[in-house]
N, C-alpha and C. Protein backbone atom coordinates (compact mmCIF):
# COMPACT_ATOMS: atom_id res chain seq x y z
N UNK A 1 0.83 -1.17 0.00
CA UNK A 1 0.00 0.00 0.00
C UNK A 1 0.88 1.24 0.00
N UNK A 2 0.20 1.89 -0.64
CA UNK A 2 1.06 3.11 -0.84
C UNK A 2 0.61 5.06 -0.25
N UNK A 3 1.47 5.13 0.68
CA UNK A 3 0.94 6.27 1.55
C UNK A 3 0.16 7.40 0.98
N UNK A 4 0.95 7.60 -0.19
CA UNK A 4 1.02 9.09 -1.55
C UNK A 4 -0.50 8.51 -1.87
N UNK A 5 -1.18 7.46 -2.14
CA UNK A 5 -2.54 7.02 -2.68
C UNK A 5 -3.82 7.52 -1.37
N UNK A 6 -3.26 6.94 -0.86
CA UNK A 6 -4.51 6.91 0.71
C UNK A 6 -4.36 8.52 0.88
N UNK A 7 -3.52 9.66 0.70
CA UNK A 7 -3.44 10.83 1.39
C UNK A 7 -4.23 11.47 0.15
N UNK A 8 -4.12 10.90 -1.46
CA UNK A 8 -5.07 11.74 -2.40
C UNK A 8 -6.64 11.29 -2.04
N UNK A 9 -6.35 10.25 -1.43
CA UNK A 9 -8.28 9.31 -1.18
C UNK A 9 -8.87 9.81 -0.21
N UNK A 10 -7.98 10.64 0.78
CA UNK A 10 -8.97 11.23 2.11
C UNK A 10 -9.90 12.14 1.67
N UNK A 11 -9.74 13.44 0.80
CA UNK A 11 -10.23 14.41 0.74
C UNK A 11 -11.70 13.65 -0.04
N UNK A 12 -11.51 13.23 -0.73
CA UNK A 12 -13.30 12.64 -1.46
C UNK A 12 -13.62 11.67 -0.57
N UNK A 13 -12.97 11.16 0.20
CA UNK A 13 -13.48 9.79 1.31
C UNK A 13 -14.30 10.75 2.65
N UNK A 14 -13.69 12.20 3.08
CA UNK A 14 -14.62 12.52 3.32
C UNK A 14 -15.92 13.43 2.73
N UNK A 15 -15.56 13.51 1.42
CA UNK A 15 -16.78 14.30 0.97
C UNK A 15 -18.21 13.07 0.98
N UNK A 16 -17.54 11.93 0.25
CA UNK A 16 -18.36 10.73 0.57
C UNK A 16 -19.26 10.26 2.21
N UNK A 17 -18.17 10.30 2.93
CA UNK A 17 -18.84 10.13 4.18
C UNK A 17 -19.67 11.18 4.68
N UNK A 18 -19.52 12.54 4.17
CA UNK A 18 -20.43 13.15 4.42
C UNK A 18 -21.88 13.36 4.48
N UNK A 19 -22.03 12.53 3.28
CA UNK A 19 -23.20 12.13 3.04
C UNK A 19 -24.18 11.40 3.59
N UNK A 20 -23.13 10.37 4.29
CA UNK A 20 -24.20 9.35 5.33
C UNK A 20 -25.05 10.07 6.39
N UNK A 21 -26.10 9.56 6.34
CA UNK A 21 -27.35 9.62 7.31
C UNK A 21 -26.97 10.30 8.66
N UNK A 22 -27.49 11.66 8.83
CA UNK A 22 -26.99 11.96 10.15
C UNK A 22 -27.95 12.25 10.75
N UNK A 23 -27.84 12.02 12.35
CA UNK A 23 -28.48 12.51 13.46
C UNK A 23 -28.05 13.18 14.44
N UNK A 24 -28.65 14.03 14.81
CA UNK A 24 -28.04 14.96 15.78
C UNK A 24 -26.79 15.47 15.76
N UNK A 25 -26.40 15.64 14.53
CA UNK A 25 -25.34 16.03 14.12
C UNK A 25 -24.45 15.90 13.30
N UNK A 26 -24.42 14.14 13.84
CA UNK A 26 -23.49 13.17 13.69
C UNK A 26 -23.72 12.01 12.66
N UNK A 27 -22.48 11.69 12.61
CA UNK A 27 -22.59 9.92 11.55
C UNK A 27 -22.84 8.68 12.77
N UNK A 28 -23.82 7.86 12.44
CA UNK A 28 -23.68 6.74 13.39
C UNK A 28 -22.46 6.06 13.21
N UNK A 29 -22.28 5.76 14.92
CA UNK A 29 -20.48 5.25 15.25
C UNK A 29 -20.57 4.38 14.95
N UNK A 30 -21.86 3.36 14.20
CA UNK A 30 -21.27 1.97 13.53
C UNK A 30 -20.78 1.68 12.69
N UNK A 31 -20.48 3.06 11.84
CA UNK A 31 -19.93 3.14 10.48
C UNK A 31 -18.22 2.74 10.91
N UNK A 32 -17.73 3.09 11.85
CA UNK A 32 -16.29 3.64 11.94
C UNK A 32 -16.18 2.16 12.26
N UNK A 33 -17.26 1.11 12.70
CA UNK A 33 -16.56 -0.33 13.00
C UNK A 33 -16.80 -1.04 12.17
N UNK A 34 -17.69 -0.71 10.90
CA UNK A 34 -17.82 -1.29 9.67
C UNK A 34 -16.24 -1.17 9.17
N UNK A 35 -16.08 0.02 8.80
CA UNK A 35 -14.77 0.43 8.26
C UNK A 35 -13.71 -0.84 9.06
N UNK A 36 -13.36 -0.51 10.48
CA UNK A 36 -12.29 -1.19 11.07
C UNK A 36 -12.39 -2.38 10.66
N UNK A 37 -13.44 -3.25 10.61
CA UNK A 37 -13.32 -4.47 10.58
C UNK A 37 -13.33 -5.01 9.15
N UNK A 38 -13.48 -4.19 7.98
CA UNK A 38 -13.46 -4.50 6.53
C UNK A 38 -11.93 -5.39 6.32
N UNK A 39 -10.89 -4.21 6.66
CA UNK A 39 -9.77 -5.25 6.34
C UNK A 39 -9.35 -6.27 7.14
N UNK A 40 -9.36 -6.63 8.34
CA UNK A 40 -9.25 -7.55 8.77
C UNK A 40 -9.99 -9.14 8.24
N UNK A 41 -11.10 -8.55 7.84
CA UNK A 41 -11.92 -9.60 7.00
C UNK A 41 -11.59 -9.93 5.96
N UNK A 42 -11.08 -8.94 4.92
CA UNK A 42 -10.47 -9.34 3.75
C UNK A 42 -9.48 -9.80 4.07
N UNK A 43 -8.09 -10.15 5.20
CA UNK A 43 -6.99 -10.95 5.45
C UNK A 43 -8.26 -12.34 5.97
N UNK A 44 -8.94 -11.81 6.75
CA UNK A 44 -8.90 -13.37 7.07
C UNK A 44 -10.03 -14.68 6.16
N UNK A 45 -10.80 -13.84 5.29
CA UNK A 45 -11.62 -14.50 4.52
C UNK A 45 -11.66 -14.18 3.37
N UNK A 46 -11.05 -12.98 2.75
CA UNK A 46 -11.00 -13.01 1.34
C UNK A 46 -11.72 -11.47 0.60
N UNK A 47 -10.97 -11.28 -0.34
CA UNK A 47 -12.11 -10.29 -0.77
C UNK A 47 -13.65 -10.24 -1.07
N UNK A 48 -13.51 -11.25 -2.12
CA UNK A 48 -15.14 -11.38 -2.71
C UNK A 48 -15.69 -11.59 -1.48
N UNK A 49 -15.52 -12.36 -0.75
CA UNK A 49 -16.57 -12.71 0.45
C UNK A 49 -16.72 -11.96 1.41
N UNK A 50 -15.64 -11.32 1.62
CA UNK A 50 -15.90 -10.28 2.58
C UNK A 50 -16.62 -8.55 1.84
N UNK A 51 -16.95 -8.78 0.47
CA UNK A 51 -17.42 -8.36 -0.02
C UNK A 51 -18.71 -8.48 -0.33
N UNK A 52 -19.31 -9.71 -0.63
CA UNK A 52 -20.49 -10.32 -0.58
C UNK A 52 -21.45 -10.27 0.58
N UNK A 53 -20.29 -10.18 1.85
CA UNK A 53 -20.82 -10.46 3.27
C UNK A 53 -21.15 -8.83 3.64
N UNK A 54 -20.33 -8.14 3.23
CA UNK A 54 -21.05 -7.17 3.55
C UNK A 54 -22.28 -6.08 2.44
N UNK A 55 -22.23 -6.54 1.12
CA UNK A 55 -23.24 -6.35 0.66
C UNK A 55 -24.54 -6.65 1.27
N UNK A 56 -25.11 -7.37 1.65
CA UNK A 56 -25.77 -8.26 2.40
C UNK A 56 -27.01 -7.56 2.94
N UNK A 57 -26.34 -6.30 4.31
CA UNK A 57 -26.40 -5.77 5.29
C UNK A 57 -26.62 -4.25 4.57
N UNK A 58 -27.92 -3.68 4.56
CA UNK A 58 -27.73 -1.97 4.26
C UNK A 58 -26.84 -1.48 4.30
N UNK A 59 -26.47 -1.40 5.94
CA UNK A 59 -25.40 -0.38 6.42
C UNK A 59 -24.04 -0.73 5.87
N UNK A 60 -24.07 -1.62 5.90
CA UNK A 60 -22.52 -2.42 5.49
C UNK A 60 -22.06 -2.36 4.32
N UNK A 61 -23.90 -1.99 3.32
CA UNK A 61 -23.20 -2.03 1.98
C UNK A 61 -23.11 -0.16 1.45
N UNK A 62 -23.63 0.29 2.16
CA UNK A 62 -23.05 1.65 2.07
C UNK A 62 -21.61 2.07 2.43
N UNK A 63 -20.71 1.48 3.52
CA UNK A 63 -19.41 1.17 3.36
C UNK A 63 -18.46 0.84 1.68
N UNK A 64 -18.99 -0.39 1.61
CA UNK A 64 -18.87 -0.94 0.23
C UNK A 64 -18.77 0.30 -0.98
N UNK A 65 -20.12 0.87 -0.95
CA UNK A 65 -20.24 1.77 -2.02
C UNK A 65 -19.55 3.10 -1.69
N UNK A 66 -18.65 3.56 -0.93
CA UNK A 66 -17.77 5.05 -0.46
C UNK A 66 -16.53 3.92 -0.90
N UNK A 67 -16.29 2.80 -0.48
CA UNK A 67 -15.12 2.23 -0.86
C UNK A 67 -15.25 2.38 -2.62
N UNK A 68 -15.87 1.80 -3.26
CA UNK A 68 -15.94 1.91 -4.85
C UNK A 68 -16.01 3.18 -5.05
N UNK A 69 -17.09 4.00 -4.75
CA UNK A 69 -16.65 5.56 -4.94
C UNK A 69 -15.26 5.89 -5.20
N UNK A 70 -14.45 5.55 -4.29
CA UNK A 70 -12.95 6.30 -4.43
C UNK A 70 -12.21 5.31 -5.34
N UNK A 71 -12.07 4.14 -5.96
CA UNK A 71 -11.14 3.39 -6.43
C UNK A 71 -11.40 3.28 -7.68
N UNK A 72 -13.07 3.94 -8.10
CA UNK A 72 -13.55 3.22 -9.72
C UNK A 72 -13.35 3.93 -10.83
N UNK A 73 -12.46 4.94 -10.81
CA UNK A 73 -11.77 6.10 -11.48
C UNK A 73 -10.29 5.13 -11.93
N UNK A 74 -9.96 4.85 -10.82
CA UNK A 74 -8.52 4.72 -11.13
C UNK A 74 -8.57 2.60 -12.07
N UNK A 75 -9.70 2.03 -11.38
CA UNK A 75 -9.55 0.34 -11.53
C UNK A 75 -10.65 0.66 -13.25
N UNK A 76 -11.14 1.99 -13.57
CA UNK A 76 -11.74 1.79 -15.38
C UNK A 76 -12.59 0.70 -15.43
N UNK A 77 -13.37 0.39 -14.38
CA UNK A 77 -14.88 -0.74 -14.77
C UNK A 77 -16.32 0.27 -15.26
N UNK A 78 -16.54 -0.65 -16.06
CA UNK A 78 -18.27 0.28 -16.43
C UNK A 78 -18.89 -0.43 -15.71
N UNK A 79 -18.69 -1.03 -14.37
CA UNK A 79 -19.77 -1.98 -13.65
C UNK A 79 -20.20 -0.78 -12.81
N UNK A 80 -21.31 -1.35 -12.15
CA UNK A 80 -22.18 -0.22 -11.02
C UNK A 80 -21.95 -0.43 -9.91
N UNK A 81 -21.22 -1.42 -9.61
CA UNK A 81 -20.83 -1.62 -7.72
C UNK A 81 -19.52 -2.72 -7.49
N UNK A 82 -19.09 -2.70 -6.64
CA UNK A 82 -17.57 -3.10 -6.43
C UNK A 82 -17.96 -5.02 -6.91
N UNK A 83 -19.07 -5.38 -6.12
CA UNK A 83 -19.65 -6.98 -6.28
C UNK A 83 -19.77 -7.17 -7.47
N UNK A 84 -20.51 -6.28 -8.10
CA UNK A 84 -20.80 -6.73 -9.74
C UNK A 84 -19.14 -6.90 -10.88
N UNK A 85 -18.34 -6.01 -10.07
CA UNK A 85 -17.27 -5.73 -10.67
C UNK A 85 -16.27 -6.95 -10.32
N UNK A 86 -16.59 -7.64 -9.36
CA UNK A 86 -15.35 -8.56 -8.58
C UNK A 86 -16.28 -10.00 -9.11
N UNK A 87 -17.53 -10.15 -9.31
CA UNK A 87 -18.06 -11.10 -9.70
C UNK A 87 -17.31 -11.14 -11.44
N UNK A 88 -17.66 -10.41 -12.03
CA UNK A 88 -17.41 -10.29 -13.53
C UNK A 88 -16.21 -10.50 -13.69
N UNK A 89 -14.99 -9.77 -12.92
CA UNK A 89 -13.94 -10.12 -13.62
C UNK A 89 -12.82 -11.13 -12.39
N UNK A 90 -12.20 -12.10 -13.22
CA UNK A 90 -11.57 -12.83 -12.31
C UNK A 90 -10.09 -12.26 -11.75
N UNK A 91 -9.92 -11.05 -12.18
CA UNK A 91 -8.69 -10.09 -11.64
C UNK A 91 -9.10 -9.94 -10.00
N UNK A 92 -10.22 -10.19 -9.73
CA UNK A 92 -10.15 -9.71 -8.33
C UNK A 92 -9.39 -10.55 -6.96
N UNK A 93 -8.08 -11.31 -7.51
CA UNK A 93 -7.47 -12.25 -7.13
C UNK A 93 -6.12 -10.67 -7.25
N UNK A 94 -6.20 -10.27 -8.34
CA UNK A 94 -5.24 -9.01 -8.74
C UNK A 94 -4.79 -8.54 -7.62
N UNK A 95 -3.14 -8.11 -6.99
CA UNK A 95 -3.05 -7.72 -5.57
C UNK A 95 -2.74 -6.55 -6.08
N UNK A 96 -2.80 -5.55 -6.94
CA UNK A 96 -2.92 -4.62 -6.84
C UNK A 96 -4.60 -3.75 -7.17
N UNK A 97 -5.48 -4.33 -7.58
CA UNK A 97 -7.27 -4.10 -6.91
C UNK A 97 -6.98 -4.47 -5.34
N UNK A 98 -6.61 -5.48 -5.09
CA UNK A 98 -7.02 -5.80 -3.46
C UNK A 98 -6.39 -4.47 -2.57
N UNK A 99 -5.39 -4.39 -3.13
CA UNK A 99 -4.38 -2.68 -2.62
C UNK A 99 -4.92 -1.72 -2.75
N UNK A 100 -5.85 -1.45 -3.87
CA UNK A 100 -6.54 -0.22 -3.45
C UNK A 100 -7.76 -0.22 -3.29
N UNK A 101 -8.69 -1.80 -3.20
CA UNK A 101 -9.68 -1.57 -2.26
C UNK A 101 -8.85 -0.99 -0.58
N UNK A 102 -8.12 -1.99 -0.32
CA UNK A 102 -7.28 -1.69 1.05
C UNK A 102 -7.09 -0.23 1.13
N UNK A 103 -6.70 0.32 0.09
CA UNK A 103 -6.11 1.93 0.50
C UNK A 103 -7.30 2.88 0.53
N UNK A 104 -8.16 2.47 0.03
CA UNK A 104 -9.97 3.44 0.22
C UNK A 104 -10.28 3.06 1.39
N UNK A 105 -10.59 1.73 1.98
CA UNK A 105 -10.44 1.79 3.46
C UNK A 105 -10.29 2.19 3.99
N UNK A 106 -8.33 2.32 4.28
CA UNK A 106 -7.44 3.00 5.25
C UNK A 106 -8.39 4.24 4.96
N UNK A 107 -8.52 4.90 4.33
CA UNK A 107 -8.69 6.43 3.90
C UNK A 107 -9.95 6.75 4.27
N UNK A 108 -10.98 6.05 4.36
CA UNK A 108 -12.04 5.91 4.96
C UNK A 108 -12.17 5.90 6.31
N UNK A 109 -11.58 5.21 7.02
CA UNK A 109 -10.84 4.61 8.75
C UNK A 109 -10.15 6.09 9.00
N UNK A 110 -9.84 6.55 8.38
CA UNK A 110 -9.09 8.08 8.88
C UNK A 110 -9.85 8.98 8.62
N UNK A 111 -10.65 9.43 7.44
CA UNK A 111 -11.58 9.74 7.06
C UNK A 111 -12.82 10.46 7.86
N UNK A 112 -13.17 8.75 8.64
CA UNK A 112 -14.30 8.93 9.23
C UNK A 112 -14.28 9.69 11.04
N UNK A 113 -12.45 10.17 11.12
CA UNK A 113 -12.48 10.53 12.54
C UNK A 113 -12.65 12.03 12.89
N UNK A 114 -12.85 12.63 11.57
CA UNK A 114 -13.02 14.16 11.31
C UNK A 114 -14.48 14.35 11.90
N UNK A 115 -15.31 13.09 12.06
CA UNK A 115 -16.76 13.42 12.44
C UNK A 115 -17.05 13.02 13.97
N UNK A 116 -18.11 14.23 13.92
CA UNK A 116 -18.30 13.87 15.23
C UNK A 116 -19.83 12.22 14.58
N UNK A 117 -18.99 11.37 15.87
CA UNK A 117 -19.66 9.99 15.85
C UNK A 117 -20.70 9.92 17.16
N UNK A 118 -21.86 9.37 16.43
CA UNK A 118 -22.75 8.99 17.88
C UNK A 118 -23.58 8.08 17.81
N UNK A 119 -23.92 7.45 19.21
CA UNK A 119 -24.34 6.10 18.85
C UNK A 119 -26.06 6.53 19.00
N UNK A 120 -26.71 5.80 18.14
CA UNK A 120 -27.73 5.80 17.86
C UNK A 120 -28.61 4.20 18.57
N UNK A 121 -28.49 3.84 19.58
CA UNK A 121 -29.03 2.56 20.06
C UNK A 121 -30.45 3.46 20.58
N UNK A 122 -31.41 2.71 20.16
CA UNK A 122 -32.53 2.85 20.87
C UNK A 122 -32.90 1.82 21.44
N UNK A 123 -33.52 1.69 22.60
CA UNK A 123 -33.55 1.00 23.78
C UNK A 123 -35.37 0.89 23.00
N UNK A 124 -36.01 -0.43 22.89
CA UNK A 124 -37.56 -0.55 23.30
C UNK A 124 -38.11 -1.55 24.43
């Protein structure tokens, strides 16, 4: 991974996150553990699947889609979402796609600490 990449990906990673759903101010703090736990998942289970797995899940796949946001300029797919794109082509074994899904991440994970975070649990 390359530092010079993740430091051009912050500035649209947060225009992206900006966007998410706010309350009272704030971005819900489950976003920032979506983020944390993306790459660890891709080491320990894989891209596509940890891709698949979090398509799945609303929230999870709005992660997904700020991650493709920032990488689908530079990886030239006419696909519409990172899944459709990793299903279609068998490059997604490619360690340099897996590097800059990884580096939209990171950039995301840093990204997301500019906001104020709050937890949104409602108790019924």
């Amino acid at each position: 991974m390359n530092k010079k990449n993740i430091d051009k990906l912050i500035p649209k990673a947060i225009e992206l996150i900006a966007k998410l759903p706010k309350k009272d101010g704030g971005i819900e703090k489950v976003y920032q553990g979506y983020l944390a736990s993306f790459g660890p998942t891709v080491i320990a289970s894989g891209l596509l699947q940890t891709v698949m797995f979090y398509s799945a899940n609303e929230n999870k796949n709005k992660v997904i889609k700020i991650m493709y946001d920032l990488i689908k300029d530079d990886i030239k797919t006419d696909k519409s979402s990172l899944q459709d794109m990793l299903n279609e082509n068998s490059n997604y074994k490619n360690y340099a796609i897996k590097n800059k899904i990884l580096e939209a991440n990171i950039a995301c994970k840093l990204s997301i600490r500019t906001f104020e975070l709050k937890d949104w649990l409602c108790l019924m």
